[in-house]
Protein backbone atom coordinates (compact mmCIF):
# COMPACT_ATOMS: atom_id res chain seq x y z
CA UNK A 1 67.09 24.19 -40.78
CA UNK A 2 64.89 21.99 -42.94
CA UNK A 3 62.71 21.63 -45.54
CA UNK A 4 59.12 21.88 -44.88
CA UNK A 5 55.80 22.24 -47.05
CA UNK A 6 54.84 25.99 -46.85
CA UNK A 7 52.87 27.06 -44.21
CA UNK A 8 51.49 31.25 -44.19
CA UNK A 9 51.02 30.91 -40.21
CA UNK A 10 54.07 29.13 -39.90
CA UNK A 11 57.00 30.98 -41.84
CA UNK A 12 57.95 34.59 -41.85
CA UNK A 13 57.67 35.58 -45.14
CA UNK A 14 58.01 39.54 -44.41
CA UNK A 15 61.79 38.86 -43.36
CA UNK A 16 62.50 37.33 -46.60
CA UNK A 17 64.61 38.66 -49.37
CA UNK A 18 66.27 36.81 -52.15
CA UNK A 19 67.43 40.18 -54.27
CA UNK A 20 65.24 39.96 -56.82
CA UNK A 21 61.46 41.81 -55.86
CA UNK A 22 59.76 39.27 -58.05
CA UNK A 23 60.08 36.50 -56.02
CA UNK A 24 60.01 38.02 -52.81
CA UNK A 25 56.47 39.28 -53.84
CA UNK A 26 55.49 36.11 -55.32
CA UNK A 27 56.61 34.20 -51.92
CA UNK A 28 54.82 37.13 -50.43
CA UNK A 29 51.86 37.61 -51.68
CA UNK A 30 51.24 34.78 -54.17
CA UNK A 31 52.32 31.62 -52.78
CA UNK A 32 49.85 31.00 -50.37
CA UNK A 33 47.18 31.54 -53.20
CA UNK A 34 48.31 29.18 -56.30
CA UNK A 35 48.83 26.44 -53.39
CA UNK A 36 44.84 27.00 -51.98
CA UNK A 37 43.94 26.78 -55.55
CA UNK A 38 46.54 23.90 -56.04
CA UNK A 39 48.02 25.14 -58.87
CA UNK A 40 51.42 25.06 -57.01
CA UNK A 41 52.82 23.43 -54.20
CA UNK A 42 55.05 25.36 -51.96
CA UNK A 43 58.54 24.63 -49.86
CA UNK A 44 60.38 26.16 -47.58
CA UNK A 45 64.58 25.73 -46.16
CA UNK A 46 63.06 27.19 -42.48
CA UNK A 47 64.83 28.21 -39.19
CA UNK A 48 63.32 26.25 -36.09
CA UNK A 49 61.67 30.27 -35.33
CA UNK A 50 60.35 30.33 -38.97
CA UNK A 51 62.76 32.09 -40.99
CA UNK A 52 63.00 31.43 -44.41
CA UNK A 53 66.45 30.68 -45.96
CA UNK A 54 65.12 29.68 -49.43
CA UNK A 55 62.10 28.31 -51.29
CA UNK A 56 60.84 26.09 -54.33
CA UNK A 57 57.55 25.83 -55.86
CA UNK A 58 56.59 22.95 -57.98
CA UNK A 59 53.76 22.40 -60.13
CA UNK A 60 51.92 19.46 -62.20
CA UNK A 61 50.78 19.14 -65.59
CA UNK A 62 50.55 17.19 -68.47
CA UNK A 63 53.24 16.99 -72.16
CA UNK A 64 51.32 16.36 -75.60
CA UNK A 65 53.09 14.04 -76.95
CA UNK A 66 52.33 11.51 -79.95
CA UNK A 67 54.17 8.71 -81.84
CA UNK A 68 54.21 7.92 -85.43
CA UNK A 69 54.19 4.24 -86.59
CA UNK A 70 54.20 4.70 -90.07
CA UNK A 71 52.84 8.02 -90.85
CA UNK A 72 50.35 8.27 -88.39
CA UNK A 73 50.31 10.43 -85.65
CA UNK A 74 48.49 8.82 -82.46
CA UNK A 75 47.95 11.98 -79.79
CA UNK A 76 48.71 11.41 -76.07
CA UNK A 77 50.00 12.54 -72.82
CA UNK A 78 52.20 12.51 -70.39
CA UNK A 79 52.70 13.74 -66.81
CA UNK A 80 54.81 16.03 -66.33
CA UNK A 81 56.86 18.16 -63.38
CA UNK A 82 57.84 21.86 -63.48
CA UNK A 83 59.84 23.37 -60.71
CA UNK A 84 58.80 27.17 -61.08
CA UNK A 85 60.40 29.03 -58.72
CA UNK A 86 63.30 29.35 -56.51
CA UNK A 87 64.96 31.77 -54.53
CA UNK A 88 67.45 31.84 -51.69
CA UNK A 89 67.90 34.67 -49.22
CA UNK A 90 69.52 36.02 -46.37
């Protein structure tokens, strides 16, 4: 097995179950979608056949964030990471 950027024509996402029905239907039905309209990005722990053990998702987007020399408040941004989802199966 290995970890490999999700792929709809690739992995078997029917066979998958984690236990919990939200993120079976999210992996699903939803994955595929958020990563066309690259709101997420998608992984995959696959079997050589294209079984899915587990998966991630991770997404980008930016902190406001300011300091404050003296008592000023100067606005700003930072990049940020969020890993949204993850689920293991069997």
């Amino acid at each position: 097995m290995r970890f490999e950027r999700f792929d709809k024509a690739l992995h078997q996402r029917d066979l998958f179950d984690c236990g919990t029905p939200a993120l079976n239907d999210y992996l699903k039905t939803r994955l595929n979608q958020q990563m066309r309209r690259g709101s997420d990005d998608g992984y995959v722990l696959a079997a050589p056949d294209g079984r899915i053990a587990g998966y991630f998702t991770l997404s980008a987007g930016e902190l406001a964030i300011g300091r404050r020399p003296g008592r000023t408040w100067i606005p700003g941004e930072a990049s940020a990471a969020n890993h949204a989802y993850r689920a293991t199966g069997g």
